[in-house]
Protein backbone atom coordinates (compact mmCIF):
# COMPACT_ATOMS: atom_id res chain seq x y z
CA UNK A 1 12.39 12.46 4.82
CA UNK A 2 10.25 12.04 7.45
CA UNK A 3 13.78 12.21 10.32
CA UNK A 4 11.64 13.52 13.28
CA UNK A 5 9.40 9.90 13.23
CA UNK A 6 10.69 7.24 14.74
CA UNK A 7 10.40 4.10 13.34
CA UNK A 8 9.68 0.57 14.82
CA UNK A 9 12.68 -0.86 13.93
CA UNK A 10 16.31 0.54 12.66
CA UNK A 11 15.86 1.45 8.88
CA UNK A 12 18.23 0.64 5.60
CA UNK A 13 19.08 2.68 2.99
CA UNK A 14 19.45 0.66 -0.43
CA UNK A 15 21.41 2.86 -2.86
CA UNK A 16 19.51 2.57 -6.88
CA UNK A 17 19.99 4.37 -9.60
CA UNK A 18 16.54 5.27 -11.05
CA UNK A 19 16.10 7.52 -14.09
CA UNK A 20 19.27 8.99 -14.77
CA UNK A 21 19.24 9.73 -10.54
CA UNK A 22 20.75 8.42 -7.57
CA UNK A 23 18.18 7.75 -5.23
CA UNK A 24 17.86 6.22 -1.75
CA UNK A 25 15.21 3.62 -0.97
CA UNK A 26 14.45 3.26 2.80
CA UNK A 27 13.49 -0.37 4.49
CA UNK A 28 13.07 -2.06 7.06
CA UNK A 29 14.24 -5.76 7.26
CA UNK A 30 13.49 -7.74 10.60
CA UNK A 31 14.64 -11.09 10.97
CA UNK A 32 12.53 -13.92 12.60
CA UNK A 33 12.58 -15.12 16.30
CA UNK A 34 12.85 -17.02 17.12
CA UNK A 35 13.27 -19.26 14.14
CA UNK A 36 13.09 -18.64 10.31
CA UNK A 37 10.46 -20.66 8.19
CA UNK A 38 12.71 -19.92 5.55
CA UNK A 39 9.84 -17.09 4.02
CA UNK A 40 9.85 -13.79 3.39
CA UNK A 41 6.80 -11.16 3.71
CA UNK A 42 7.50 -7.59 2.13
CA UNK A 43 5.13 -4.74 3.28
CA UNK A 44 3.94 -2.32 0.67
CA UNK A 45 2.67 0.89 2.21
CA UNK A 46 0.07 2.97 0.75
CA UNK A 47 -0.27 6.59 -0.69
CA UNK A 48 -1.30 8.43 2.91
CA UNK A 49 0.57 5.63 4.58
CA UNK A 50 4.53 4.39 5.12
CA UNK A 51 6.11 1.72 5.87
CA UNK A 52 5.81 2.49 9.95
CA UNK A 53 1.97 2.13 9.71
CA UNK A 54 2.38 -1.46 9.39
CA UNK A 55 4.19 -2.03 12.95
CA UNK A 56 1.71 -3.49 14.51
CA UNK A 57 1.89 -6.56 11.92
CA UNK A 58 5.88 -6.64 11.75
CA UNK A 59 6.50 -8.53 15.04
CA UNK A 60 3.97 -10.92 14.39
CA UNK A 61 4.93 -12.10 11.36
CA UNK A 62 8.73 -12.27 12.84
CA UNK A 63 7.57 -14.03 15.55
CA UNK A 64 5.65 -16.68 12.99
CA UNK A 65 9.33 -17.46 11.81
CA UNK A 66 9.07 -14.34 8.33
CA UNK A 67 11.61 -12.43 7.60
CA UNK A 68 9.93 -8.65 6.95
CA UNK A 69 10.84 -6.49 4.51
CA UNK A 70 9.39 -2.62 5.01
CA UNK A 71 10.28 -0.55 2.06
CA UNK A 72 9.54 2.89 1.54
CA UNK A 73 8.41 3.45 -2.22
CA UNK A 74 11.05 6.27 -4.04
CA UNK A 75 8.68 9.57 -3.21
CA UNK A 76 7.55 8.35 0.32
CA UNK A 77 8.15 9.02 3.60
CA UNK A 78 12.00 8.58 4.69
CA UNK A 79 13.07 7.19 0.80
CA UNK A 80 14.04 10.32 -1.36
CA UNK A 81 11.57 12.47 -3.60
CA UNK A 82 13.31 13.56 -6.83
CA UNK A 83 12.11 16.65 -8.13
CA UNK A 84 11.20 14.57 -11.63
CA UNK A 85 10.20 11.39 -11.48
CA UNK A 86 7.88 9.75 -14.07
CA UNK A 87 6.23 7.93 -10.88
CA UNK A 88 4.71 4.56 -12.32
CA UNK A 89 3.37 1.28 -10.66
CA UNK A 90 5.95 -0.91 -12.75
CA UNK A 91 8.62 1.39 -12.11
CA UNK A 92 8.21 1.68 -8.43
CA UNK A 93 7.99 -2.72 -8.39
CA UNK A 94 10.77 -2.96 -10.09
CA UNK A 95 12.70 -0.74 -7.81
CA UNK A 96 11.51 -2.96 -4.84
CA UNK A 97 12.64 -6.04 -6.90
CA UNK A 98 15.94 -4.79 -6.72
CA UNK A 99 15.98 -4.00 -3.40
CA UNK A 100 15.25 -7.68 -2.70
CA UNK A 101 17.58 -8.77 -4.97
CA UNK A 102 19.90 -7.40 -3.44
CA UNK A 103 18.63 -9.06 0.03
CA UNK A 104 18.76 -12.45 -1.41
CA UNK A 105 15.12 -12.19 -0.88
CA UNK A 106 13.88 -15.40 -3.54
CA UNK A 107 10.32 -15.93 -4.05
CA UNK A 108 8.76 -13.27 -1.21
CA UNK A 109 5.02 -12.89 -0.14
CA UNK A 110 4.14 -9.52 -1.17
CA UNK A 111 1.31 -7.97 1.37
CA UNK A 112 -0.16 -4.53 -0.25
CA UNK A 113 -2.39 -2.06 1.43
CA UNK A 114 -4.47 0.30 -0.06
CA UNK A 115 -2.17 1.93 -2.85
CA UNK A 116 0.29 -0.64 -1.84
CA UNK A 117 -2.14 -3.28 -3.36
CA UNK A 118 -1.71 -2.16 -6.48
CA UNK A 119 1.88 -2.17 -6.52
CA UNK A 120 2.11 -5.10 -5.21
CA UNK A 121 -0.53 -6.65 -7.80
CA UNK A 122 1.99 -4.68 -10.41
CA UNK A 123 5.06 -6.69 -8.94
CA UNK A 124 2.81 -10.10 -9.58
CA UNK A 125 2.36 -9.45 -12.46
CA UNK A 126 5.81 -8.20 -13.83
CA UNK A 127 7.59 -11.22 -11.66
CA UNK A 128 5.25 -13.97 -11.53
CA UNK A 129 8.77 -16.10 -11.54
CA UNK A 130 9.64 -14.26 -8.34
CA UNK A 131 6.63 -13.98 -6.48
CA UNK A 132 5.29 -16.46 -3.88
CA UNK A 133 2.00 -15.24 -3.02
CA UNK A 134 -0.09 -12.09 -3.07
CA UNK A 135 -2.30 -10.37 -0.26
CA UNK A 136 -4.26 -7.48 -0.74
CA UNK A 137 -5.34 -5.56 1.97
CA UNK A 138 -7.83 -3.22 1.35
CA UNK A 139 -6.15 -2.21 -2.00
CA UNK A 140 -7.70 1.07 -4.18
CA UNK A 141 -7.81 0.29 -7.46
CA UNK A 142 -10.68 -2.52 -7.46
CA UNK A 143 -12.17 -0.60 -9.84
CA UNK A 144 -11.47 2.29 -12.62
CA UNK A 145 -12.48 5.28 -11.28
CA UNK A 146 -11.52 7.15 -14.95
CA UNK A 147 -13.80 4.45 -17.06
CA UNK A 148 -16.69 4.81 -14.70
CA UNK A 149 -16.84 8.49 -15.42
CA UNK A 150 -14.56 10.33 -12.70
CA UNK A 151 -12.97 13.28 -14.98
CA UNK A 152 -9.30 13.39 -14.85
CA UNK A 153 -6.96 15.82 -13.35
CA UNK A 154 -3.86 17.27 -14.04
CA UNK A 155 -0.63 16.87 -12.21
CA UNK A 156 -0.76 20.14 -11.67
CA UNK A 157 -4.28 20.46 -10.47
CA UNK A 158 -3.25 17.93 -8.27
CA UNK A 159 -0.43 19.58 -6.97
CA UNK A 160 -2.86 22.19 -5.71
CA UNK A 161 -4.73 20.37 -3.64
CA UNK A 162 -1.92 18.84 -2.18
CA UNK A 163 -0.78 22.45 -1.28
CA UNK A 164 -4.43 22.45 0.75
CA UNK A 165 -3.71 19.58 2.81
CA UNK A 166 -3.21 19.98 7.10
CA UNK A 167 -2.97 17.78 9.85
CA UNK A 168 -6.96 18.51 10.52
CA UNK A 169 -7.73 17.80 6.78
CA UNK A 170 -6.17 14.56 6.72
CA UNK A 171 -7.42 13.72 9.98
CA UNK A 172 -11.55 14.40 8.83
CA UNK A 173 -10.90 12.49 5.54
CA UNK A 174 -9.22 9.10 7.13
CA UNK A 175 -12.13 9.63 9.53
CA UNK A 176 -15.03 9.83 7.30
CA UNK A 177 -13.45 7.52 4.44
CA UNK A 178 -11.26 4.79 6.54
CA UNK A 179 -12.93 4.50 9.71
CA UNK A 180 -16.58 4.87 9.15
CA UNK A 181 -16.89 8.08 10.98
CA UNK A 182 -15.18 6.75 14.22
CA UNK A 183 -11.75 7.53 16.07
CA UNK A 184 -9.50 6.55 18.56
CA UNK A 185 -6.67 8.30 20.28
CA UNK A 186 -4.07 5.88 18.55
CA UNK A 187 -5.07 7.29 14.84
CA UNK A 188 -3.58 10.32 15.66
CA UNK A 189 0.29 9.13 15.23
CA UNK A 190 -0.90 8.05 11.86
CA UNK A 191 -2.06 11.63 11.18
CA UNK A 192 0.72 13.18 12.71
CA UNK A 193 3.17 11.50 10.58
CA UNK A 194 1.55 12.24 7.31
CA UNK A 195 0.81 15.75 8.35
CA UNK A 196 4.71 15.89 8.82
CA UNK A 197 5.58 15.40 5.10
CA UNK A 198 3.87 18.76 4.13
CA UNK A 199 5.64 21.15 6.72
CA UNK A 200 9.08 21.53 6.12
CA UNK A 201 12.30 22.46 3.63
CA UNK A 202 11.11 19.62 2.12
CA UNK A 203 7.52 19.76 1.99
CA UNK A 204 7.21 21.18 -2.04
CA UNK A 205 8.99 17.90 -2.99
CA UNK A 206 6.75 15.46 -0.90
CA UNK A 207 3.71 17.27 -2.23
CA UNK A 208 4.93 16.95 -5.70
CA UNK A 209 5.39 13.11 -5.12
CA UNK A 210 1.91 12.60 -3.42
CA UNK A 211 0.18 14.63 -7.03
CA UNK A 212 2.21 12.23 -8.68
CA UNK A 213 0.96 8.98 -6.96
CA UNK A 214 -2.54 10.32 -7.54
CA UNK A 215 -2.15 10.86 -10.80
CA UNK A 216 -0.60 7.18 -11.19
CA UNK A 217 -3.31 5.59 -9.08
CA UNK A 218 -6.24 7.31 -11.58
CA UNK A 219 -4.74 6.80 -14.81
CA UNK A 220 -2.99 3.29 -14.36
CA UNK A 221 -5.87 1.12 -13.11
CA UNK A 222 -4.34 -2.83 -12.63
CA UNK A 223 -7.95 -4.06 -12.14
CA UNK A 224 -8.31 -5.31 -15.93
CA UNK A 225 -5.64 -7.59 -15.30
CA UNK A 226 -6.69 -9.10 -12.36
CA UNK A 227 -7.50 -12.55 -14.55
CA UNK A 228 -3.75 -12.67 -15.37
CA UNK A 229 -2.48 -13.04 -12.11
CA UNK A 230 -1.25 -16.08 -11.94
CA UNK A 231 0.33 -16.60 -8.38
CA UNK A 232 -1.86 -17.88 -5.11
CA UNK A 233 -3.90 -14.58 -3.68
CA UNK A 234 -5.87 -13.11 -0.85
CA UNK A 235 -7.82 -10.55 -0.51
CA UNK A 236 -8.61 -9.07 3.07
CA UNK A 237 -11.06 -6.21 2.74
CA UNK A 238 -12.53 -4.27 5.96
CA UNK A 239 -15.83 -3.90 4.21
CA UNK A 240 -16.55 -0.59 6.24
CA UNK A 241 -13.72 1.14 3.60
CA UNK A 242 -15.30 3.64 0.84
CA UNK A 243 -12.06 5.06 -0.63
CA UNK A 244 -12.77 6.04 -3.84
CA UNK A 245 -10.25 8.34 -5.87
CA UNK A 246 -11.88 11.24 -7.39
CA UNK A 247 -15.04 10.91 -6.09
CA UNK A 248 -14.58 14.55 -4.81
CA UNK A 249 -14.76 15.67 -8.47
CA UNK A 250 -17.41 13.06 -9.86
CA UNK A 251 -20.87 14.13 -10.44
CA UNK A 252 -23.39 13.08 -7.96
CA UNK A 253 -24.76 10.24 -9.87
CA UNK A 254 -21.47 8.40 -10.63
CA UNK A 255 -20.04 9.51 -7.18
CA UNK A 256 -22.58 7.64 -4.96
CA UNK A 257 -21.47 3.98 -6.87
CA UNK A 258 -18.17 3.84 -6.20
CA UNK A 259 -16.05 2.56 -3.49
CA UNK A 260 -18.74 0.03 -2.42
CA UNK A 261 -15.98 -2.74 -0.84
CA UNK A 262 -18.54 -5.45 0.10
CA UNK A 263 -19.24 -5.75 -3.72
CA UNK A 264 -15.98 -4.71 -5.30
CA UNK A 265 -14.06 -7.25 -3.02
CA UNK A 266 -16.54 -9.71 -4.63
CA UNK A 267 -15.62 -8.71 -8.22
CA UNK A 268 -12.48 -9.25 -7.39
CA UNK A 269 -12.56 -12.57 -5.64
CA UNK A 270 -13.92 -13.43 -9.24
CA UNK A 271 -11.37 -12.36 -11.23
CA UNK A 272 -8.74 -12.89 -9.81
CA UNK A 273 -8.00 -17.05 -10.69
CA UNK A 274 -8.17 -19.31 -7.17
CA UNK A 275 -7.99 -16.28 -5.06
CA UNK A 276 -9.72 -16.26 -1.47
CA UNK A 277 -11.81 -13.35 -0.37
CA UNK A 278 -11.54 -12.71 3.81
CA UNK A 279 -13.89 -9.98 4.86
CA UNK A 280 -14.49 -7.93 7.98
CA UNK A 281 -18.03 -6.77 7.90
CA UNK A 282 -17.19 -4.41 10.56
CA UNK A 283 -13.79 -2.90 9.67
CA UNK A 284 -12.56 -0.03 7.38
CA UNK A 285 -9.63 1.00 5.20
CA UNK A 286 -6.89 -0.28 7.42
CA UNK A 287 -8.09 -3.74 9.19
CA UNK A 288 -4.29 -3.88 10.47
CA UNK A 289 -4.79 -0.62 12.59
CA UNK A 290 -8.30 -0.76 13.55
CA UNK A 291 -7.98 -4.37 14.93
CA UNK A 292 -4.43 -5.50 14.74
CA UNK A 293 -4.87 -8.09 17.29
CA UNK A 294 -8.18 -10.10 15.00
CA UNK A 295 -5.93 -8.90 11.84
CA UNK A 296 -2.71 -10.72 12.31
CA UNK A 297 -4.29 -13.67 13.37
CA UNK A 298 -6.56 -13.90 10.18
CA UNK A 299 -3.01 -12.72 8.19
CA UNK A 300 -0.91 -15.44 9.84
CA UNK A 301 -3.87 -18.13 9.25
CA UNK A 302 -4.29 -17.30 6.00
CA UNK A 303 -0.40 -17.58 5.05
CA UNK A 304 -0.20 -20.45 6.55
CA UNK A 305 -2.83 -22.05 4.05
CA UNK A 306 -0.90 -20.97 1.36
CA UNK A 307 -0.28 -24.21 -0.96
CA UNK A 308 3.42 -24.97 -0.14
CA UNK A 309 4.84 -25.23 -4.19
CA UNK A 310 4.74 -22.01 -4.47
CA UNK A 311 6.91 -20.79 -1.54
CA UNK A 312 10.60 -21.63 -1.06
């Protein structure tokens, strides 16, 4: 439950019952200073990610007059990890639309990175009623790994390699994959709190609950419906990014085409009705840690041309 990471601001427990379970759903939820614009922005983490990695964008947005919303998805980081869960992108949006509802939260701007994007995109499109906007930062899932030819794997298969995965493992693959082969010293809380999750009591759970988010992100691609989504959306993509799920296991062949950002974010941009692409030629996976500073100004610019209607 991640209790030996501190987090950048005090975190909530919403109380759901998911599944036949009672479950706890951790959040943050920072007001705005010093005035409100009378919007909310909710953060959706990604698979190696939590809700901490976005700090360095909280306070800005506060400070722009949003309230932020931080959840932790049910099988993350500090929100609990049932031993069965049939983990799915609708189920885990609908989750964080009750957690809102129960904020009073009307109408929010949902920001998703990397796995986050596509529940996020999932919440869009289950909620178009109740969604104000959509940004996608860096999301996986611009393409289908499973229809391009990447073989599938089994939960259990999964589960193995999760069983594989240390602190130095993580660290070479977010180096190689996110950062273009670069690092700096201030990746290494990002590691470190990842890492965490598979030491532990705990650690057979969290593994279980990162097989089954792999499993989800293979075999329930949202890019098909990227024409349906019918609320105003950007796309930031650091164009240095090459994620690619299962490319590990493709042949050679199909493995060298995918995760090429620069033309995926394209595809996108073109499918997506009246979206706007904003790219950073020189940035990776996560544009909010590499560069938070050239990030949240492009993030708060880029809210702030959001057409008005479609906000509270």
């Amino acid at each position: 439950m991640l209790s030996d990471f501190a987090y950048p601001h005090p975190v909530k427990e919403h109380a759901l019952t998911s599944q036949g379970q009672d479950l706890v759903m951790a959040y943050m939820d920072v007001a705005p200073s010093p005035a409100a614009n009378g919007k909310t922005a909710v953060l959706f983490h990604g698979k190696n990610f939590c809700g901490a990695t976005w700090e360095g964008a909280i306070a800005p947005l506060a400070s722009a007059g949003y309230r932020v919303v931080v959840p932790d998805q049910v099988g993350f980081c500090k929100s609990t990890k049932p031993v069965t869960y049939q983990m799915s992108f609708h189920q885990l949006a609908a989750n964080t639309h009750a957690l809102l509802e129960s904020l009073g939260v009307e109408k929010p701007i949902l920001i998703g990175h990397s796995m986050g994007g596509m529940v996020a995109t999932r919440y869009a499109l289950s909620f178009p009623e109740d969604t104000g906007a959509l940004v996608l930062v860096n999301p996986i899932g611009l393409e289908d790994w499973s229809a391009k030819g990447v073989p599938p794997r089994t939960i259990d298969q999964l589960l193995q390699g999760e069983r594989k995965t240390t602190a130095a493992s993580i660290k070479a693959y977010q180096q190689k994959v996110y950062f273009g082969g670069n690092w700096r010293p201030e990746y290494d809380r990002w590691v470190d709190m990842l890492a965490s999750m598979y030491q532990g009591d705990d650690s057979d759970l969290a593994m279980l609950s990162q097989a089954r988010a792999s499993d989800m992100v293979f075999s329930q691609p949202v890019v098909h419906e990227f024409p349906r989504i019918s609320v105003p959306t950007v796309l930031i993509i650091g164009e240095r990014d090459t994620t690619a799920i299962g490319r590990d296991r493709a042949p050679p062949e199909i493995a060298e085409t995918l995760g090429n950002y620069p033309v995926l974010a394209r595809e996108a941009e073109q499918r997506i009705p009246g979206s706007r692409l904003i790219a950073f030629p020189d940035l990776g996976h996560s544009p909010q840690v590499e560069d938070p500073k050239r990030f949240n100004a492009t993030l708060l610019d880029a809210l702030a041309a959001l057409p008005s209607k479609s906000l509270p």
